[in-house]
C-alpha atoms as a PDB file:
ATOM      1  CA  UNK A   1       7.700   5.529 -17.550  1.00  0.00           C
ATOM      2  CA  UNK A   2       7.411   2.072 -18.805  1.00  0.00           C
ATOM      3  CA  UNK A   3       5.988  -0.923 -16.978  1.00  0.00           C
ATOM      4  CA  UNK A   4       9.494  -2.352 -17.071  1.00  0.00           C
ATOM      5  CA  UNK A   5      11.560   0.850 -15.483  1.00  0.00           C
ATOM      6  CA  UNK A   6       8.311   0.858 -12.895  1.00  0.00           C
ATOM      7  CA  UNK A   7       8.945  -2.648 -12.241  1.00  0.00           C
ATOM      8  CA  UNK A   8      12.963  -1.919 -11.756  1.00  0.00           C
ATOM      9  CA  UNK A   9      11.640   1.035  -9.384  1.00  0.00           C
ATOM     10  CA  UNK A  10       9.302  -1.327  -7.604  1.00  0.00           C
ATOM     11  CA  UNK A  11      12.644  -4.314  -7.143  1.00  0.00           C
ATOM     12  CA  UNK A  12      14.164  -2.298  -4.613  1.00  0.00           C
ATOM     13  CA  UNK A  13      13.466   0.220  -1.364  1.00  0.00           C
ATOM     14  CA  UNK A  14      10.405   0.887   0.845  1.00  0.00           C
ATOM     15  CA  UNK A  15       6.640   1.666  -0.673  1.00  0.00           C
ATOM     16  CA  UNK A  16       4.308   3.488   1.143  1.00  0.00           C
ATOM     17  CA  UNK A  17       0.473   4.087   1.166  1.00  0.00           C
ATOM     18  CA  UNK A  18      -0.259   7.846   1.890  1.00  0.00           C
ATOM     19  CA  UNK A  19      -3.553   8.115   4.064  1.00  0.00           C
ATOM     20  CA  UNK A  20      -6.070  10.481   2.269  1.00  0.00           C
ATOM     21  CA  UNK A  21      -6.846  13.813   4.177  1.00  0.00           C
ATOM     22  CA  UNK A  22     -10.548  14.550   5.180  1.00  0.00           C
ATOM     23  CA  UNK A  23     -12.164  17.838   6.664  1.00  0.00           C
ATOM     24  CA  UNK A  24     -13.637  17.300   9.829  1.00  0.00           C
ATOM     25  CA  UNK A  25     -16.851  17.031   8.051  1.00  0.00           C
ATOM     26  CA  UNK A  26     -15.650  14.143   5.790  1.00  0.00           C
ATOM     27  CA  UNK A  27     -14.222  15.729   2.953  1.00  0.00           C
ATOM     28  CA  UNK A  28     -11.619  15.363   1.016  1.00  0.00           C
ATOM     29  CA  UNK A  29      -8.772  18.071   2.108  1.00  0.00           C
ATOM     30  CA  UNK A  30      -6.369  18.848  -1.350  1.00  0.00           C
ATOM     31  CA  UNK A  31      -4.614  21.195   0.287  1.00  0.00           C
ATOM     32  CA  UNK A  32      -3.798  19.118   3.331  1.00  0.00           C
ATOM     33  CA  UNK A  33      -3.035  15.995   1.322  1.00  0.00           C
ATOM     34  CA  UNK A  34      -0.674  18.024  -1.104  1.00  0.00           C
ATOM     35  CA  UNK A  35       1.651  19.001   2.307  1.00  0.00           C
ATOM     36  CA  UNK A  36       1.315  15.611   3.329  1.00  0.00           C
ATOM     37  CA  UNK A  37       2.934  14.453   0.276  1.00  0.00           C
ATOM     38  CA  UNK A  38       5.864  17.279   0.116  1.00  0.00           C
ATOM     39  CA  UNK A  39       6.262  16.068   3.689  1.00  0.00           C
ATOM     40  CA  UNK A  40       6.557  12.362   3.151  1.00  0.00           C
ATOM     41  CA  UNK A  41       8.275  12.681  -0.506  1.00  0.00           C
ATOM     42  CA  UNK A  42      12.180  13.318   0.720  1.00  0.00           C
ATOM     43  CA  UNK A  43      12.365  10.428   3.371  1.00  0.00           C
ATOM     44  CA  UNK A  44      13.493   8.193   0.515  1.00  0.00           C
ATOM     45  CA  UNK A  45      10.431   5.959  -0.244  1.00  0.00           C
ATOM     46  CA  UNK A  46      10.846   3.821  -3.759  1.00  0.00           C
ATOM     47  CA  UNK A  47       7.243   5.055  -4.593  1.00  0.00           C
ATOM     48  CA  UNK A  48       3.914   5.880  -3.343  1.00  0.00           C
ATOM     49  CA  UNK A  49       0.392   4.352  -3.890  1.00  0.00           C
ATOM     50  CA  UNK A  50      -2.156   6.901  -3.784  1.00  0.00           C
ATOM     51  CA  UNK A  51      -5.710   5.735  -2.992  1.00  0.00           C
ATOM     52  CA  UNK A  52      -4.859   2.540  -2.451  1.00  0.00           C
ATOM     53  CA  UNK A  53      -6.170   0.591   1.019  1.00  0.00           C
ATOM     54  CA  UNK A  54      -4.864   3.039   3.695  1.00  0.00           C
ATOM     55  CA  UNK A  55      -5.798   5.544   1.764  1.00  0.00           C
ATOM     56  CA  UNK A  56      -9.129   4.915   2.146  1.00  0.00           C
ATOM     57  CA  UNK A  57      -9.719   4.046  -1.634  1.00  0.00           C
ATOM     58  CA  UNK A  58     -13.211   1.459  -1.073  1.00  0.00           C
ATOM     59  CA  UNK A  59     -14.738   5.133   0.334  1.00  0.00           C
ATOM     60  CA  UNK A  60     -14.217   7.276  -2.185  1.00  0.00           C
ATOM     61  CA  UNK A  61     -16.525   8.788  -4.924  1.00  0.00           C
ATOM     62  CA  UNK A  62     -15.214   8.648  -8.631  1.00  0.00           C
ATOM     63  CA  UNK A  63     -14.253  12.719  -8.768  1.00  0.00           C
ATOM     64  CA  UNK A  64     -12.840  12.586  -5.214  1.00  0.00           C
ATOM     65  CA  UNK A  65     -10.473   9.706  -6.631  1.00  0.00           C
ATOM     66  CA  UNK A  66      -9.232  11.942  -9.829  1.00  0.00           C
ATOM     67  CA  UNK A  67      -8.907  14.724  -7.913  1.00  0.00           C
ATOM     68  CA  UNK A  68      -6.620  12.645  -5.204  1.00  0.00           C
ATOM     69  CA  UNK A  69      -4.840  11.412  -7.981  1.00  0.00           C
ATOM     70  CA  UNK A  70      -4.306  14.849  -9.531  1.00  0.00           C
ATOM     71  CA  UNK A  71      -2.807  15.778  -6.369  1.00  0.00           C
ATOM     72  CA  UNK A  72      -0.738  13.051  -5.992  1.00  0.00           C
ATOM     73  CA  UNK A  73       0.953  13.247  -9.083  1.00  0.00           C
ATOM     74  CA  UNK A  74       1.177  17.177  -9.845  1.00  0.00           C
ATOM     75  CA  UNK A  75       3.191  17.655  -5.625  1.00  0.00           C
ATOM     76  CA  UNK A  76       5.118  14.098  -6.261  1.00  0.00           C
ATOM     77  CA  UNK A  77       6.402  14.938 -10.395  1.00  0.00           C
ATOM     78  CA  UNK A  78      10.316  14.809  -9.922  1.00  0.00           C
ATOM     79  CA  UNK A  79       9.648  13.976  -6.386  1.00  0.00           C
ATOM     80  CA  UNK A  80       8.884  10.162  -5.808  1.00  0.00           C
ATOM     81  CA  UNK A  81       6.615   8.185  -8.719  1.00  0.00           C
ATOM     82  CA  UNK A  82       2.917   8.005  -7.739  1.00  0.00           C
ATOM     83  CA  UNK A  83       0.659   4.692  -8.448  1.00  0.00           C
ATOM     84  CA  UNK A  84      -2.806   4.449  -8.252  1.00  0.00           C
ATOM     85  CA  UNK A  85      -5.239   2.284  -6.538  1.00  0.00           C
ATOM     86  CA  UNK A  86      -8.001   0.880  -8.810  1.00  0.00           C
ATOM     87  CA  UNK A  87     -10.734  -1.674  -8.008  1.00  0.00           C
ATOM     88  CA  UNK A  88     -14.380  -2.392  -7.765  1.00  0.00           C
ATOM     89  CA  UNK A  89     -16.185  -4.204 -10.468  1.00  0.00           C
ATOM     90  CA  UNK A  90     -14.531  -4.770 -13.576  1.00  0.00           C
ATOM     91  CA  UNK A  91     -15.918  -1.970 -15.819  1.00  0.00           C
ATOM     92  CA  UNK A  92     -15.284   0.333 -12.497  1.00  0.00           C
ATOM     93  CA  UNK A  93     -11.600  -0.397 -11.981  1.00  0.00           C
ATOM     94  CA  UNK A  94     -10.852   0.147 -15.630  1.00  0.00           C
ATOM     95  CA  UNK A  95     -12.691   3.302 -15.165  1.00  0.00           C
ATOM     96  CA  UNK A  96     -10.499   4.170 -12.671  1.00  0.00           C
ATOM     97  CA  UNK A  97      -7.313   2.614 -14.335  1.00  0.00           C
ATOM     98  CA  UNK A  98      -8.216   4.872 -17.323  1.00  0.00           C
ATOM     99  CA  UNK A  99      -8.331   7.877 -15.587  1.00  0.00           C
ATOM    100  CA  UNK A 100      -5.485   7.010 -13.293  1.00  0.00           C
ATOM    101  CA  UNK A 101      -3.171   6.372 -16.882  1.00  0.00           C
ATOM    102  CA  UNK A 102      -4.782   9.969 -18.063  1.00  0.00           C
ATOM    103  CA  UNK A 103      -3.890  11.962 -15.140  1.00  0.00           C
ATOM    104  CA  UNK A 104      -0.447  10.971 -14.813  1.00  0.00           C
ATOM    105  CA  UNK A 105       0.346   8.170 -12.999  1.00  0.00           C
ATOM    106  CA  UNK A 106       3.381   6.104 -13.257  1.00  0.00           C
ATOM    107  CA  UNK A 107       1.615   2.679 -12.616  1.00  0.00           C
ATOM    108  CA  UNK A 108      -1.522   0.951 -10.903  1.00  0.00           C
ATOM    109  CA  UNK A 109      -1.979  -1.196  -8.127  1.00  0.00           C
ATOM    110  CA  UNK A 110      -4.990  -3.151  -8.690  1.00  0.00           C
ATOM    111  CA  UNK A 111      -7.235  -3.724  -5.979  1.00  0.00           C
ATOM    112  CA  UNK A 112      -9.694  -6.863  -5.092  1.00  0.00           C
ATOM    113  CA  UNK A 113     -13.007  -6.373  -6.173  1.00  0.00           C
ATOM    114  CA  UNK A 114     -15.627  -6.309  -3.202  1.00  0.00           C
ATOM    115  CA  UNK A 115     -18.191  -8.452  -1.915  1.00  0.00           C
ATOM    116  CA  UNK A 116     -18.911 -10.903  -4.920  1.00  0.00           C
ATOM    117  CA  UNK A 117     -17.596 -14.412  -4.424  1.00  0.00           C
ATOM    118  CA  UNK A 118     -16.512 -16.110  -7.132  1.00  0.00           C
ATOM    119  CA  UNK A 119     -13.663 -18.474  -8.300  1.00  0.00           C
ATOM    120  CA  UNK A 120      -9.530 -17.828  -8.937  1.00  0.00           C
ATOM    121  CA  UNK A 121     -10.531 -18.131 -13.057  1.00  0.00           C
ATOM    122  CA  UNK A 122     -12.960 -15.150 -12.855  1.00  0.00           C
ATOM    123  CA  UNK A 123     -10.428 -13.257 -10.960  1.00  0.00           C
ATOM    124  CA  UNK A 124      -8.072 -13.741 -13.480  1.00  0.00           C
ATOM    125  CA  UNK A 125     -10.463 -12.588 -16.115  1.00  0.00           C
ATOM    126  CA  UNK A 126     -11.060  -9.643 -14.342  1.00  0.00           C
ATOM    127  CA  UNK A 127      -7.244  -8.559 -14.197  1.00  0.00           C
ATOM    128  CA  UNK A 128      -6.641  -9.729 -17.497  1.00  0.00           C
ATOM    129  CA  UNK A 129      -9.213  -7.325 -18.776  1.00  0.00           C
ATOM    130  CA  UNK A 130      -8.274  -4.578 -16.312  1.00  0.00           C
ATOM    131  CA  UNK A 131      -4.640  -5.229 -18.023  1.00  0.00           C
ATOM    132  CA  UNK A 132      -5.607  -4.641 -21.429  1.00  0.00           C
ATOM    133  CA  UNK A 133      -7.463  -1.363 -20.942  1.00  0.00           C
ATOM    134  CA  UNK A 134      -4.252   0.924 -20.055  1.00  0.00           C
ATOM    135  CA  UNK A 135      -0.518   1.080 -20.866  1.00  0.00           C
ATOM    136  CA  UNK A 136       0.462   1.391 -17.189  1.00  0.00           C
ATOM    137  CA  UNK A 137       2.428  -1.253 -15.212  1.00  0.00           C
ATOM    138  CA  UNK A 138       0.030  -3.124 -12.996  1.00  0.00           C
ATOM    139  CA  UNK A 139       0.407  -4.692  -9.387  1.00  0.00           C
ATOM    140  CA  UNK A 140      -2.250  -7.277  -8.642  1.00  0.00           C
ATOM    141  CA  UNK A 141      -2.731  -7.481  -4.921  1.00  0.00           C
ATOM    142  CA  UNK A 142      -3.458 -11.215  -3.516  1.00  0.00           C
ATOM    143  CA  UNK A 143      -5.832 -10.266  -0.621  1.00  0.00           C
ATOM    144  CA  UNK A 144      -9.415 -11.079   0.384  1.00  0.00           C
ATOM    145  CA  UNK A 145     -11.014 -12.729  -2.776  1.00  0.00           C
ATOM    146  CA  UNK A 146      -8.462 -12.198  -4.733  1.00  0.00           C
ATOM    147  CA  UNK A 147      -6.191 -15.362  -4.756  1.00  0.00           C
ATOM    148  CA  UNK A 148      -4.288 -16.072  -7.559  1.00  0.00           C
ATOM    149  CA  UNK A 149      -2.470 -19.462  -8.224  1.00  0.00           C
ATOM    150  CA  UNK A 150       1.108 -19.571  -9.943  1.00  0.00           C
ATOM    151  CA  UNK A 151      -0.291 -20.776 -12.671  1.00  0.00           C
ATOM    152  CA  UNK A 152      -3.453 -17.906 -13.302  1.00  0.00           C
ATOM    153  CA  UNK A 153      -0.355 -15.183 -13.186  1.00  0.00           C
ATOM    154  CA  UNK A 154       1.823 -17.131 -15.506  1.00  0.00           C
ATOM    155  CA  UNK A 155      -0.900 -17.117 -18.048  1.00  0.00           C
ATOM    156  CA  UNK A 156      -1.721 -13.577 -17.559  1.00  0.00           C
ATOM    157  CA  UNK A 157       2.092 -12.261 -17.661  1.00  0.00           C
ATOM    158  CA  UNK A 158       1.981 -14.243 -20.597  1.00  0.00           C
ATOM    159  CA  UNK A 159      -0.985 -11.957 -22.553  1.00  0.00           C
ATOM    160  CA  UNK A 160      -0.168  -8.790 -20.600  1.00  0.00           C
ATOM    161  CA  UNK A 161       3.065  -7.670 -20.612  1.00  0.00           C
ATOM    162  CA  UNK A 162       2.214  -4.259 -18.764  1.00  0.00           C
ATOM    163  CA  UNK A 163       1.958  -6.720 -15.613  1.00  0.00           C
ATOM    164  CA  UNK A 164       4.415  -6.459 -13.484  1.00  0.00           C
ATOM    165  CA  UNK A 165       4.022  -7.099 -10.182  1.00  0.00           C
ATOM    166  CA  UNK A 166       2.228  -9.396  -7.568  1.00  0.00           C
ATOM    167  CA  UNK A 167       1.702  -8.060  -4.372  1.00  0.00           C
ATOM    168  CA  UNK A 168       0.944 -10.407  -1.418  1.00  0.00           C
ATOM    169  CA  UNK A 169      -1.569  -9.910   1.672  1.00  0.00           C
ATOM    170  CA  UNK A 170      -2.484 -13.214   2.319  1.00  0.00           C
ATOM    171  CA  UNK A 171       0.136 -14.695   4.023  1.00  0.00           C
ATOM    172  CA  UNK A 172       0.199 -17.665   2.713  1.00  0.00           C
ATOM    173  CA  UNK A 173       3.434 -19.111   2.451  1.00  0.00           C
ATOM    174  CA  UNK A 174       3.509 -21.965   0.363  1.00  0.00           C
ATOM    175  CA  UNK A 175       1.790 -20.130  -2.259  1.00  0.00           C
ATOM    176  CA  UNK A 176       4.103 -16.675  -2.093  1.00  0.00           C
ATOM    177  CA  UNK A 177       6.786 -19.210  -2.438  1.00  0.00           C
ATOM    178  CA  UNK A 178       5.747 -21.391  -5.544  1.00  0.00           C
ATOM    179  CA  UNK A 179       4.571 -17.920  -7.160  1.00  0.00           C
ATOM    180  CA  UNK A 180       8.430 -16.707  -6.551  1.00  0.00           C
ATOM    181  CA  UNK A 181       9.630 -19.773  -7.927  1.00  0.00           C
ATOM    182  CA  UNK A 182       7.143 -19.983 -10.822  1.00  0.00           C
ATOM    183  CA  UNK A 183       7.425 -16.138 -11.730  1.00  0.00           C
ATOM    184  CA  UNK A 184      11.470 -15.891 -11.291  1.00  0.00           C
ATOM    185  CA  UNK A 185      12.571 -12.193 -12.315  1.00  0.00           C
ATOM    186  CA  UNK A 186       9.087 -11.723 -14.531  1.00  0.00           C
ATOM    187  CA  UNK A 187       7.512  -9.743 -11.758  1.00  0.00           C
ATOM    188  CA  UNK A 188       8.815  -7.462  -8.865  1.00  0.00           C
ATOM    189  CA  UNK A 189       7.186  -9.142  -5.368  1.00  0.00           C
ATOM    190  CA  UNK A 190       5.981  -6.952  -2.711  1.00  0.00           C
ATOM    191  CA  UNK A 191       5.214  -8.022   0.629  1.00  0.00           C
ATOM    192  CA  UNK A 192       1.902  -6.492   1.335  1.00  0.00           C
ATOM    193  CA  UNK A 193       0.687  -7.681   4.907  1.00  0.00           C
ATOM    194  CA  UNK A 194      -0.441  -4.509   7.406  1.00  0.00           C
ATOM    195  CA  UNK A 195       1.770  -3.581   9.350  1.00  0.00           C
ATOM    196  CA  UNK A 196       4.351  -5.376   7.181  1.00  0.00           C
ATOM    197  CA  UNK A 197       7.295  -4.758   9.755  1.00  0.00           C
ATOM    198  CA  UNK A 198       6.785  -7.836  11.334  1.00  0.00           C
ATOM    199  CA  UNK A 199       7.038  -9.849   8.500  1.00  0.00           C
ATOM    200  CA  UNK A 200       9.584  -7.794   6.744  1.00  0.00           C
ATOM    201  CA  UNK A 201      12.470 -10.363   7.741  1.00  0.00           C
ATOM    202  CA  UNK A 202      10.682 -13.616   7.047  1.00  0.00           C
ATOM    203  CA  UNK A 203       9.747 -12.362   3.296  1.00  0.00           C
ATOM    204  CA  UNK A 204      13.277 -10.971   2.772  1.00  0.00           C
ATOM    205  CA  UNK A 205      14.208 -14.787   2.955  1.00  0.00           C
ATOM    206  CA  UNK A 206      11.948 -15.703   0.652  1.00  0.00           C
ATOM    207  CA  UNK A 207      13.280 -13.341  -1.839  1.00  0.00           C
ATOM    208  CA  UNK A 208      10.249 -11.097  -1.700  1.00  0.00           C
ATOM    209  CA  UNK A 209      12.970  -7.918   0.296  1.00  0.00           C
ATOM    210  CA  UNK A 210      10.439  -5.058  -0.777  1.00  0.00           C
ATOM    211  CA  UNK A 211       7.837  -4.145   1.461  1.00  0.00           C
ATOM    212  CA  UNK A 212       4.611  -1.456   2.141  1.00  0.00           C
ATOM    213  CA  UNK A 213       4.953   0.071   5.281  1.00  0.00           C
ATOM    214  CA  UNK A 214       1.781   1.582   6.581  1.00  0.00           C
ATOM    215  CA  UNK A 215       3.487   3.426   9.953  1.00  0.00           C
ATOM    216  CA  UNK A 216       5.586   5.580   7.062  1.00  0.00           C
ATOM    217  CA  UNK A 217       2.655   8.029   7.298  1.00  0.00           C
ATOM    218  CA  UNK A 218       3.500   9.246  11.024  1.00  0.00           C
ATOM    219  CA  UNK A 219       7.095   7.643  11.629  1.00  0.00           C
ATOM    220  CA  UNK A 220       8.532   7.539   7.982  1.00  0.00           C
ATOM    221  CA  UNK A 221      12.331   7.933   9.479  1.00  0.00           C
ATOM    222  CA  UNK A 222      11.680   4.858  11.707  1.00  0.00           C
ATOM    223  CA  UNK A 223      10.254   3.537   9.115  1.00  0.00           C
ATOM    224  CA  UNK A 224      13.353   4.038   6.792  1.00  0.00           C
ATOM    225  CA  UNK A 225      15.746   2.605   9.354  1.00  0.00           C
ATOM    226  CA  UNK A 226      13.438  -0.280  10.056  1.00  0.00           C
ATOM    227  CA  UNK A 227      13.802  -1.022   6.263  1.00  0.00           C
ATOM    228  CA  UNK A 228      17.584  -0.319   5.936  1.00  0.00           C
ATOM    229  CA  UNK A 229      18.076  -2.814   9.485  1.00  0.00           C
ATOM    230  CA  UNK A 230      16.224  -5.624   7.040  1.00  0.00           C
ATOM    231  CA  UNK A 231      18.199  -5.080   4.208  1.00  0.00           C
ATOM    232  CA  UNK A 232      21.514  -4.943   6.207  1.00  0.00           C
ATOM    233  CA  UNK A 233      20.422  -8.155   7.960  1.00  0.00           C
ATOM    234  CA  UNK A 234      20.678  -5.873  11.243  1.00  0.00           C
ATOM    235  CA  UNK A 235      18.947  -8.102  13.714  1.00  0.00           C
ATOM    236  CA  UNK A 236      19.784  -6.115  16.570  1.00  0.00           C
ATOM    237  CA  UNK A 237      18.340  -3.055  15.590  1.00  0.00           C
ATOM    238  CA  UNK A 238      15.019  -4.841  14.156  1.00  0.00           C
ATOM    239  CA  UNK A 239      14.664  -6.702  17.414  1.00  0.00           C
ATOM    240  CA  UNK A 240      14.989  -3.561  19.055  1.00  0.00           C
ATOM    241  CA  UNK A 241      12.247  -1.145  17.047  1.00  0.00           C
ATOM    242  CA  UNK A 242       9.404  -5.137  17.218  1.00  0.00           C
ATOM    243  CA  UNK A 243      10.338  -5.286  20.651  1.00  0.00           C
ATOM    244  CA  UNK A 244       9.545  -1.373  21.977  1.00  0.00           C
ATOM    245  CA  UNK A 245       7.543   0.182  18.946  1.00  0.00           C
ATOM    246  CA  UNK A 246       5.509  -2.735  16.259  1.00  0.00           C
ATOM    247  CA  UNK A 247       4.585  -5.526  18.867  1.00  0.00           C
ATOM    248  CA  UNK A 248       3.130  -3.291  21.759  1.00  0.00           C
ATOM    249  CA  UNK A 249       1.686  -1.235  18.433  1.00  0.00           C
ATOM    250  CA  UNK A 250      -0.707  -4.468  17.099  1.00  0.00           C
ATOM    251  CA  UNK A 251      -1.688  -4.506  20.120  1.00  0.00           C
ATOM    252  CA  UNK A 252      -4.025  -1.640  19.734  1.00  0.00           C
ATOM    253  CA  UNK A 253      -4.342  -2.354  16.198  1.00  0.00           C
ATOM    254  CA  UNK A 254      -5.585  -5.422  16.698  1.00  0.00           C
ATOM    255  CA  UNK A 255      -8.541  -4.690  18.870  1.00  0.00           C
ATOM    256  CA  UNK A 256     -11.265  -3.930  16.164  1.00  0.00           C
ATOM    257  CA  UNK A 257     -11.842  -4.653  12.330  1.00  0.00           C
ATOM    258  CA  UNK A 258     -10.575  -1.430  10.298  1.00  0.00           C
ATOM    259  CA  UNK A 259      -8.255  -0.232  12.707  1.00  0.00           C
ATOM    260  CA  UNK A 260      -4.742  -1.263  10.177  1.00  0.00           C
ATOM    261  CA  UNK A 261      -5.981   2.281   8.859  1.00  0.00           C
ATOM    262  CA  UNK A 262      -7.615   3.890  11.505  1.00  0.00           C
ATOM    263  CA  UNK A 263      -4.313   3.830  13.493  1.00  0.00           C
ATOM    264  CA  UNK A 264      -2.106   4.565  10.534  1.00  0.00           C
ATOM    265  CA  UNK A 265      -4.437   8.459  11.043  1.00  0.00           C
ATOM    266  CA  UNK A 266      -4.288   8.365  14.610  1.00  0.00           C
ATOM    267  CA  UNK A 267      -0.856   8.505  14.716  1.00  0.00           C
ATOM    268  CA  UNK A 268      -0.338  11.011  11.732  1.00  0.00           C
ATOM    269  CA  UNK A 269      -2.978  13.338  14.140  1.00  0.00           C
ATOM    270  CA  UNK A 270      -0.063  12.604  17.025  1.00  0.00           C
ATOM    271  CA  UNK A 271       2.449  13.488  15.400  1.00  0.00           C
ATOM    272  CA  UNK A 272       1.252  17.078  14.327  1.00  0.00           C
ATOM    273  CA  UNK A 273      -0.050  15.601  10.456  1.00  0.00           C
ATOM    274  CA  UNK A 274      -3.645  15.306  11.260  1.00  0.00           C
ATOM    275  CA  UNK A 275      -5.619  14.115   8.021  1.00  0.00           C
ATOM    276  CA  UNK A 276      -8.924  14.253   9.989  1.00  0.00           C
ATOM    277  CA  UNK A 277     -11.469  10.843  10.051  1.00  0.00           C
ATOM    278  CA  UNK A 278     -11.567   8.049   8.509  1.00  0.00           C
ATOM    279  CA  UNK A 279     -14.920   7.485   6.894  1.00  0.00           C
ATOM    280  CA  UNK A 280     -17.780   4.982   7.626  1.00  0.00           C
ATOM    281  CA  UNK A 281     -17.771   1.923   8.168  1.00  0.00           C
ATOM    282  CA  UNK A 282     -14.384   2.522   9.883  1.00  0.00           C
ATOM    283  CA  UNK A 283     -14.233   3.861  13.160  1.00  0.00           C
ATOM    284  CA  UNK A 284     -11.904   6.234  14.669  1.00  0.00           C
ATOM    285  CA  UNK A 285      -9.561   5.382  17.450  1.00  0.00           C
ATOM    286  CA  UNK A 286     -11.301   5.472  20.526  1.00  0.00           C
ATOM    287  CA  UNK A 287      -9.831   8.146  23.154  1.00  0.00           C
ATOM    288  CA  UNK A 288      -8.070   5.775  25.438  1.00  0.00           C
ATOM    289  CA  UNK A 289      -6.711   4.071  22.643  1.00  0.00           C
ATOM    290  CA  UNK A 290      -5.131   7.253  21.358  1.00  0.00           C
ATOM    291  CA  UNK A 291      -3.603   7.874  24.456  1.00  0.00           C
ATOM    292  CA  UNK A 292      -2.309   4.776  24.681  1.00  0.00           C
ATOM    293  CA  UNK A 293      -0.294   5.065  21.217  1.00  0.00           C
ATOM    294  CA  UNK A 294       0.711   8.827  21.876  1.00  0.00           C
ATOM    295  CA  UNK A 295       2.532   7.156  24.811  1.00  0.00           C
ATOM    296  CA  UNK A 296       3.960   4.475  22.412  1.00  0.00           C
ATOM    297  CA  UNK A 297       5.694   6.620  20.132  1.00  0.00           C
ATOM    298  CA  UNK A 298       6.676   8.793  23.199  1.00  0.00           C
ATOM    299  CA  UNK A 299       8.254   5.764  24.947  1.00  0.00           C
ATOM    300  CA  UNK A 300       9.856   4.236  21.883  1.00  0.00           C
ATOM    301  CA  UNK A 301      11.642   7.104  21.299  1.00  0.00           C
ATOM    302  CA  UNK A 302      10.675   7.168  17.552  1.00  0.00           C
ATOM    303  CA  UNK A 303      10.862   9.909  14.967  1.00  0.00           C
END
């Protein structure tokens, strides 16, 4: 697949982060990952990132990541195309890039680095050189320390053709909009904000109409017709699914750091999909709290 038919692929539909499946010991469960994929793959998402954020990708070791990879992209071939998550220092992420482009996948979605503070210019020489290493289509994902100006992706588009998309988890609205207007039809814009329901609306006006949707990996029909409402302009039904499902649900999301993935495997355990723990430093639902959102989906009437 070239970057440009991934970036047609990526211009349309609902994306999805599969959560990584862990033993009750911590690790990582091929077995129950591969059914997790064969059960997600026919609800109709555009593609999936594996290892990327809810999947957990900042906690795994490098063979755990090319053997979730492997999995990913030997149960998903014909099914639904498979992109990576890559990040970390620079050297790291093209590591990862490199073995993400040798195992198969269709594109990568490039992750912020961690922890080191530095300014939008260094960023940009980090993706450039991330870029260069692989053939793949890449995603850069605004989030955290990674935030790009129009004019740092224009330049990069410019030397790296393989990039083609921009990703947004910052929120920031005056910036996702001079991006879109800079960028035009050079990238494919995904709205990248957890629990990206609530927003789905707002960055459908702003020409950005393709989203991640993190709740895909317990409720992936909702999920679905919470996408196809959006794209139909159905306000009714949207209102309908914020009002008795996603507000009541960031409610317990919202009440500790880590939880925008925590949840996302509390509710695939709910459901009948357990993919065991997250790992350290995130925290598992507390018991209450699971209660609380088995009752949710119960009262929603979600499937």
């Amino acid at each position: 697949m070239s970057p440009r038919e991934l970036q047609t692929i990526l211009s349309a539909g609902l994306l999805s982060f599969p959560i990584t499946d862990f033993t009750a010991s911590g690790d990582f469960n091929p077995s129950g990952y591969a059914g997790r994929l064969r059960w997600l793959a026919p609800y109709g998402a555009s593609a999936l990132f594996a290892a990327g954020g809810t999947g957990e990708f900042f906690s795994l070791e490098p063979g755990e990541y090319s053997a979730v990879i492997k999995t990913a992209v030997d149960t998903c071939d014909g099914l639904v195309p498979i992109l990576a998550g890559a990040g970390g220092p620079t050297r790291v992420a093209i590591q990862y890039a490199q073995e993400a482009e040798r195992l198969g996948a269709k594109g990568i979605l490039l992750l912020p680095h961690y922890l080191t503070e530095t300014n939008q210019d260094g960023v940009a020489a980090h993706v450039d050189q991330v870029c260069k290493s692989i053939r793949l289509g890449v995603v850069v994902y605004n989030r955290n320390v990674c935030r790009l100006q129009p004019h740092h992706l224009e330049k990069l588009a410019d030397s790296n053709p393989n990039l083609i998309g921009y990703k947004d988890g910052l929120g920031d609205i005056e910036l996702m909009v001079s991006i879109r207007r800079r960028m035009g039809d050079r990238f494919s814009y995904l709205g990248g904000l957890p629990t990206a329901e609530v927003y789905a609306a707002a960055y459908k006006a702003m020409g950005v109409p393709v989203y991640s949707s993190a709740v895909f990996n317990f409720i992936p029909q909702t999920a679905m017709d919470f996408y196809h409402a959006v794209a139909k302009n159905d306000v009714v039904t949207q209102n309908r699914l914020l009002d008795s499902f996603f507000l009541p649900y960031l409610d317990i999301r919202n009440r500790a750091a880590g939880y925008a993935v925590s949840i996302i495997k509390a509710g695939a355990t709910i459901v009948g999909h357990d993919a065991g723990p997250v790992r350290p430093p995130l925290t598992d639902l507390k018991p209450a709290e699971m209660e609380q959102l088995a009752a949710l989906i119960a009262a929603a009437g979600v499937t």
